[in-house]
N, C-alpha and C. Protein backbone atom coordinates (compact mmCIF):
# COMPACT_ATOMS: atom_id res chain seq x y z
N UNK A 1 195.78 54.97 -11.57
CA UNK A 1 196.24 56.15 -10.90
C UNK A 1 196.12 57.39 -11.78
N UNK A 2 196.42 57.28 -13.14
CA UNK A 2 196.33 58.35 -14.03
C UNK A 2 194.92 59.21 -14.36
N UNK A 3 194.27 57.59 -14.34
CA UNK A 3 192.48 58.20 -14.17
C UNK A 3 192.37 59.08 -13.33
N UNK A 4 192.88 58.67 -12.02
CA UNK A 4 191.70 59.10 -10.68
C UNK A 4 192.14 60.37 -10.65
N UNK A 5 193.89 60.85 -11.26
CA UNK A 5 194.46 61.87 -10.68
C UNK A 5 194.11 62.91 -12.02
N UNK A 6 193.41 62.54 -13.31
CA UNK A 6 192.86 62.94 -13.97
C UNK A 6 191.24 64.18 -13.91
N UNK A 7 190.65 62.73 -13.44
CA UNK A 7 189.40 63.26 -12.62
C UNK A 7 189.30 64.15 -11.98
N UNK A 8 190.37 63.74 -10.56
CA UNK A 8 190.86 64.74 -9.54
C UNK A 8 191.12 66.14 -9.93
N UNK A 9 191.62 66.47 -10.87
CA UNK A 9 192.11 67.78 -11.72
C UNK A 9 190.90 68.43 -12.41
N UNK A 10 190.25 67.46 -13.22
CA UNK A 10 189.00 68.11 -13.77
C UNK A 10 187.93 68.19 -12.64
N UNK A 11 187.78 67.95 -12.12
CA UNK A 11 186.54 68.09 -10.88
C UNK A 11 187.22 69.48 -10.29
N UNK A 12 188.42 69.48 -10.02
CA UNK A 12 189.07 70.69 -9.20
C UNK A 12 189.26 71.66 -10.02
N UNK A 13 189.29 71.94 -11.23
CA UNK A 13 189.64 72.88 -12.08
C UNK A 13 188.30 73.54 -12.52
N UNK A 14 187.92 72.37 -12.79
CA UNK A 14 186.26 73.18 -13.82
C UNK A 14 184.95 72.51 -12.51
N UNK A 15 184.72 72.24 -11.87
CA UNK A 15 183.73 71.43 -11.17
C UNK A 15 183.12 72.71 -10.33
N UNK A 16 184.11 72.93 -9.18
CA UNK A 16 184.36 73.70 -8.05
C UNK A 16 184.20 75.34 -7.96
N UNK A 17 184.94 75.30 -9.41
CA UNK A 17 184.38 76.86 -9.25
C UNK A 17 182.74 77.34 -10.13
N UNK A 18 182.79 76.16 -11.39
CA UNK A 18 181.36 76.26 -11.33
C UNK A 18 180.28 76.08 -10.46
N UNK A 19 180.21 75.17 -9.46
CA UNK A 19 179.56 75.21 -8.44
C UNK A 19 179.50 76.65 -7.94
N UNK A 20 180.77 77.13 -7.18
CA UNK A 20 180.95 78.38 -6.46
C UNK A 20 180.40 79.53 -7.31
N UNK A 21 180.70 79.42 -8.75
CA UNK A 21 180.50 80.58 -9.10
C UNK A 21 178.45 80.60 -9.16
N UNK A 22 177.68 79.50 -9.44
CA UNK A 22 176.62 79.40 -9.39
C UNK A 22 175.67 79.64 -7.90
N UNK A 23 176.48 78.92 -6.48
CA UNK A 23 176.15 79.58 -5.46
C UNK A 23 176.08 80.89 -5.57
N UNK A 24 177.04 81.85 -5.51
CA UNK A 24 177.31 83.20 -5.84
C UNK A 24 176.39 84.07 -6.21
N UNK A 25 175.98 83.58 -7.92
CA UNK A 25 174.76 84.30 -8.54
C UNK A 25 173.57 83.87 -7.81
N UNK A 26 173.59 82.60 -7.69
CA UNK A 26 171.99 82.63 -6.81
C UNK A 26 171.54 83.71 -5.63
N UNK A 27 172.47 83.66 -5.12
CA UNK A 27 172.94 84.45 -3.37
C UNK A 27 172.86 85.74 -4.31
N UNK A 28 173.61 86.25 -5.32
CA UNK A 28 173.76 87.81 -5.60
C UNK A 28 172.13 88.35 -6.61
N UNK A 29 171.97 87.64 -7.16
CA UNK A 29 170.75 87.51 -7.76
C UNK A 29 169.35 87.82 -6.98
N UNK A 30 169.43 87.08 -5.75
CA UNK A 30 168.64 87.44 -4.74
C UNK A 30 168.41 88.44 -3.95
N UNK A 31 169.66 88.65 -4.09
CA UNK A 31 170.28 90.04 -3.00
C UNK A 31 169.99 91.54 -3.71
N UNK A 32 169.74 91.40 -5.15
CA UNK A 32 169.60 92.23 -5.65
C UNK A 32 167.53 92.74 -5.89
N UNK A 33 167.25 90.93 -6.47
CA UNK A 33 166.20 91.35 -7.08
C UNK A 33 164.84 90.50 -6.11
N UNK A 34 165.72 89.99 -5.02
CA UNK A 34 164.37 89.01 -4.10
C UNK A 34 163.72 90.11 -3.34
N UNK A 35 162.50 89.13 -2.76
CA UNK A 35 161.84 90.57 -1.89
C UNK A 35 162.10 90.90 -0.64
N UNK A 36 163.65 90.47 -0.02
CA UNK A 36 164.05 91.80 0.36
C UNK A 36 165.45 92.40 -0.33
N UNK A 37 165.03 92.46 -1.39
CA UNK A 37 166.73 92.62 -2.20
C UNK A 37 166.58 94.44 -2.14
N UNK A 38 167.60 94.50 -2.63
CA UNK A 38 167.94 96.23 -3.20
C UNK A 38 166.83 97.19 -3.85
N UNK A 39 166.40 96.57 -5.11
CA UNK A 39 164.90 96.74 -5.63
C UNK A 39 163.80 97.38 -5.00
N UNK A 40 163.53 96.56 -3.52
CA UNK A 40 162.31 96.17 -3.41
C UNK A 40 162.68 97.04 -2.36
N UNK A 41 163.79 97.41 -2.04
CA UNK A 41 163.92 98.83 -0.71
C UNK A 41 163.24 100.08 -1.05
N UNK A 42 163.23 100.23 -2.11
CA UNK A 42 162.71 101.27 -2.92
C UNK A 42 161.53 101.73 -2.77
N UNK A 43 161.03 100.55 -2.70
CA UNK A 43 159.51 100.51 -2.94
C UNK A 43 158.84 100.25 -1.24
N UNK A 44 159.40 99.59 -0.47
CA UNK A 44 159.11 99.84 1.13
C UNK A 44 159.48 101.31 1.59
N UNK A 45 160.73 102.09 0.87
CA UNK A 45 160.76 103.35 1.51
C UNK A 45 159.44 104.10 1.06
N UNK A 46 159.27 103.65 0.19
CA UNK A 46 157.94 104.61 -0.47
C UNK A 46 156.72 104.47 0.17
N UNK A 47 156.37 103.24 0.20
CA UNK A 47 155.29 102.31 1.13
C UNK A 47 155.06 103.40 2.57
N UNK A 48 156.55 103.38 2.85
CA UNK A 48 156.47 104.04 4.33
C UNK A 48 156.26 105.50 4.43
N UNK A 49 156.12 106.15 3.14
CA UNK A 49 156.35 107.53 2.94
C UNK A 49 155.01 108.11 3.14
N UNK A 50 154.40 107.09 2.65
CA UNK A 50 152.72 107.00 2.27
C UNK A 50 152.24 106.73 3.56
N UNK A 51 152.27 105.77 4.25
CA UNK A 51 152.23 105.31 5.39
C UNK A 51 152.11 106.24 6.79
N UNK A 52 153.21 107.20 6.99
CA UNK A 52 154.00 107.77 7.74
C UNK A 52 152.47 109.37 7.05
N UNK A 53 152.35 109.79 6.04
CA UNK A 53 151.55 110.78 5.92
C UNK A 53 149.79 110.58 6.05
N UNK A 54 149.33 109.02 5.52
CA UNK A 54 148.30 108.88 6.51
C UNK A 54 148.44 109.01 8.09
N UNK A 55 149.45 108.70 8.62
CA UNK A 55 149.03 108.02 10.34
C UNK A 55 149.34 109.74 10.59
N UNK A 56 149.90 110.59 10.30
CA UNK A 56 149.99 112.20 10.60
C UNK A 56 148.55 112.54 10.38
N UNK A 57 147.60 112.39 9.06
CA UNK A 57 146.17 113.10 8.78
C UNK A 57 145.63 112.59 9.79
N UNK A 58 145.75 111.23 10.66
CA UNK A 58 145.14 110.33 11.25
C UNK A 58 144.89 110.69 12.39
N UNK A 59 146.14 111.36 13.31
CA UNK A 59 146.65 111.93 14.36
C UNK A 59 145.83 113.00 14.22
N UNK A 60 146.06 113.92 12.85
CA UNK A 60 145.39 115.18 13.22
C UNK A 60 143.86 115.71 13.24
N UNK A 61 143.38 114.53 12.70
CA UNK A 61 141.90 114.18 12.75
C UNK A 61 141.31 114.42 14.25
N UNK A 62 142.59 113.05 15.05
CA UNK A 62 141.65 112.39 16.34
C UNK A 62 141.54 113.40 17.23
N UNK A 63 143.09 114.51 17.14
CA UNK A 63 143.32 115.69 17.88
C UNK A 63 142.07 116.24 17.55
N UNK A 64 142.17 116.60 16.63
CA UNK A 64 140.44 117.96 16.55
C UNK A 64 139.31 117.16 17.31
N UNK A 65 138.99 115.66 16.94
CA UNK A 65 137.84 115.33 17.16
C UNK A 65 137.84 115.36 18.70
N UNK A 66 139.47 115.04 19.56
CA UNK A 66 139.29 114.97 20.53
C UNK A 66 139.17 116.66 21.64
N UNK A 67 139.45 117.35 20.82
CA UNK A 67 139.13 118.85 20.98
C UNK A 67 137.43 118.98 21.36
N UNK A 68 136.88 118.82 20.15
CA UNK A 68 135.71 118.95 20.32
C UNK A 68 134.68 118.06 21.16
N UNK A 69 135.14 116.97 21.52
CA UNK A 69 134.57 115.72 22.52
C UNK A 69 135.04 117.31 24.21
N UNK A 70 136.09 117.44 23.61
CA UNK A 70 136.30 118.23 25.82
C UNK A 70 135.57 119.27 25.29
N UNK A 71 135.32 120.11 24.41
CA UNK A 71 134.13 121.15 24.58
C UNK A 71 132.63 120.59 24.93
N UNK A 72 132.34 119.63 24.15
CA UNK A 72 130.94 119.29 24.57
C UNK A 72 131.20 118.33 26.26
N UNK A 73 131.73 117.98 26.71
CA UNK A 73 132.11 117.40 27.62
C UNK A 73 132.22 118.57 29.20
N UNK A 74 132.41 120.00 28.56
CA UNK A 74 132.45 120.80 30.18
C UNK A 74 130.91 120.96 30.58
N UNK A 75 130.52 121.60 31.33
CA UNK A 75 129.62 121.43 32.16
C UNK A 75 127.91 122.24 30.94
N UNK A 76 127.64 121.71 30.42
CA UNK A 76 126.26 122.09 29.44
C UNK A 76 127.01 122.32 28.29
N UNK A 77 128.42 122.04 28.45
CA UNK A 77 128.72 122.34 26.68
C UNK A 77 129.23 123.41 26.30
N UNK A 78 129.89 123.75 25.37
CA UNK A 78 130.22 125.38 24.94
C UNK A 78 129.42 126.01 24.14
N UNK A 79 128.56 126.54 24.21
CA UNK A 79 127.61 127.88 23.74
C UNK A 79 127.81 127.49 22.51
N UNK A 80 129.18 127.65 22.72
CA UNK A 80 129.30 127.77 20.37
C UNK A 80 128.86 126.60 19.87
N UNK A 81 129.94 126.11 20.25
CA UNK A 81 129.69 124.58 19.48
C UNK A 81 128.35 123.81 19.63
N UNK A 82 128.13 124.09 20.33
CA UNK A 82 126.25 123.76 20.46
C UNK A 82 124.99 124.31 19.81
N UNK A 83 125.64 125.39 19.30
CA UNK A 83 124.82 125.93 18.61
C UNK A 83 125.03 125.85 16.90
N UNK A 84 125.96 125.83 17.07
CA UNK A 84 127.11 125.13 15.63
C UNK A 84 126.62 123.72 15.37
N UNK A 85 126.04 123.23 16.10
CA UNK A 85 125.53 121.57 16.01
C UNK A 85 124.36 121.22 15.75
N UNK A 86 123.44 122.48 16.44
CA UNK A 86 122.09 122.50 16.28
C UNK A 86 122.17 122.98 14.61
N UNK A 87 122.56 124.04 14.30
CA UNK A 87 122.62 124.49 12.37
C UNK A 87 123.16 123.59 11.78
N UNK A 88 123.89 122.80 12.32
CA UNK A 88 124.04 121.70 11.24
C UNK A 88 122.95 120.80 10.92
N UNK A 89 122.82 120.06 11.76
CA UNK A 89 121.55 119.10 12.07
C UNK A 89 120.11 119.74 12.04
N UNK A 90 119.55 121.23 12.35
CA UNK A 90 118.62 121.28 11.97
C UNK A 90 118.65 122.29 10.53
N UNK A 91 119.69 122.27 10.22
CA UNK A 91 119.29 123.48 8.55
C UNK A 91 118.62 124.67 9.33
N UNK A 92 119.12 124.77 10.34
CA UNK A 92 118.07 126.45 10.22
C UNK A 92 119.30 127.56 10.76
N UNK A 93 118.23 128.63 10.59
CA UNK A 93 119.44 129.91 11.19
C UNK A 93 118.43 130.82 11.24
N UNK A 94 119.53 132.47 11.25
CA UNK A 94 118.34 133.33 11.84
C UNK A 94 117.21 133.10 10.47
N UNK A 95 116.46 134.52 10.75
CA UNK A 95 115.32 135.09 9.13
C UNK A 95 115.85 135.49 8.15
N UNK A 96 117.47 136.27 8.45
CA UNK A 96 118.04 136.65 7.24
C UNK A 96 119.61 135.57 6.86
N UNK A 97 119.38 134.60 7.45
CA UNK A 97 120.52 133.89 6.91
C UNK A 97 120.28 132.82 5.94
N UNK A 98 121.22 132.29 5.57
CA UNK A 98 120.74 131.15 4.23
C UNK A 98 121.65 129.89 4.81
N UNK A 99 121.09 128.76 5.10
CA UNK A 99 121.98 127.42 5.11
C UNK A 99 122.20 126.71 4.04
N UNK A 100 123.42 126.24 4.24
CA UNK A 100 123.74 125.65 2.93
C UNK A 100 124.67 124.54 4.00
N UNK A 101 124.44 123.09 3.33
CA UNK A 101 124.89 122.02 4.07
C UNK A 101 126.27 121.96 4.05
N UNK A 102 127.53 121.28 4.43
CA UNK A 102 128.52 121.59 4.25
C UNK A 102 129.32 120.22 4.57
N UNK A 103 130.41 119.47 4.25
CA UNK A 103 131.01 118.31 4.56
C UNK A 103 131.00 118.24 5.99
N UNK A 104 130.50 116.86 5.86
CA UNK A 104 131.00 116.50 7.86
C UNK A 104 132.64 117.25 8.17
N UNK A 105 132.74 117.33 9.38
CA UNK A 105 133.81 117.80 10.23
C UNK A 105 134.55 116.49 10.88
């Protein structure tokens, strides 16, 4: 009886809360430094910061491009932009002008 109620005491005294206290850190350990811990929020807000300012350039791209699709799209096109298309593609202009190539649009 002295044994078991021995045991009983050391298992309950020192056993139990080492266990608990080792659950604990695993669980807090994780919570801090796993990938979705505290840490790593940091670095998804950022992710998204980046994220969030491509899909805006992205947007404002398709807007223009889709601008210029309804000009060439009304009935023979808009004067300008057609003619703006032809100097690109053929390098030419009047007798006194000078072309110089320029980044796609």
């Amino acid at each position: 009886m002295r044994i078991k109620r021995s045991v009983t005491r050391f298992f309950t005294v020192l056993i139990v809360p080492a266990i608990s206290l080792a659950v604990v850190g695993y669980f807090g350990t994780y919570a801090i430094w796993g990938n979705r811990g505290i840490l790593s929020l940091e670095d998804t807000q950022a992710q998204l910061g980046v994220r969030q300012q491509q899909l805006a350039e992205v947007q404002a791209n398709r807007m223009r491009l889709e601008h210029r699709i309804a000009l060439m799209e009304k009935d023979g096109g808009d004067p300008d932009l057609v003619e703006e298309l032809a100097r690109v593609q053929l390098m030419d202009g009047a007798p006194n002008q000078v072309a110089l190539p320029r980044a796609a649009h």
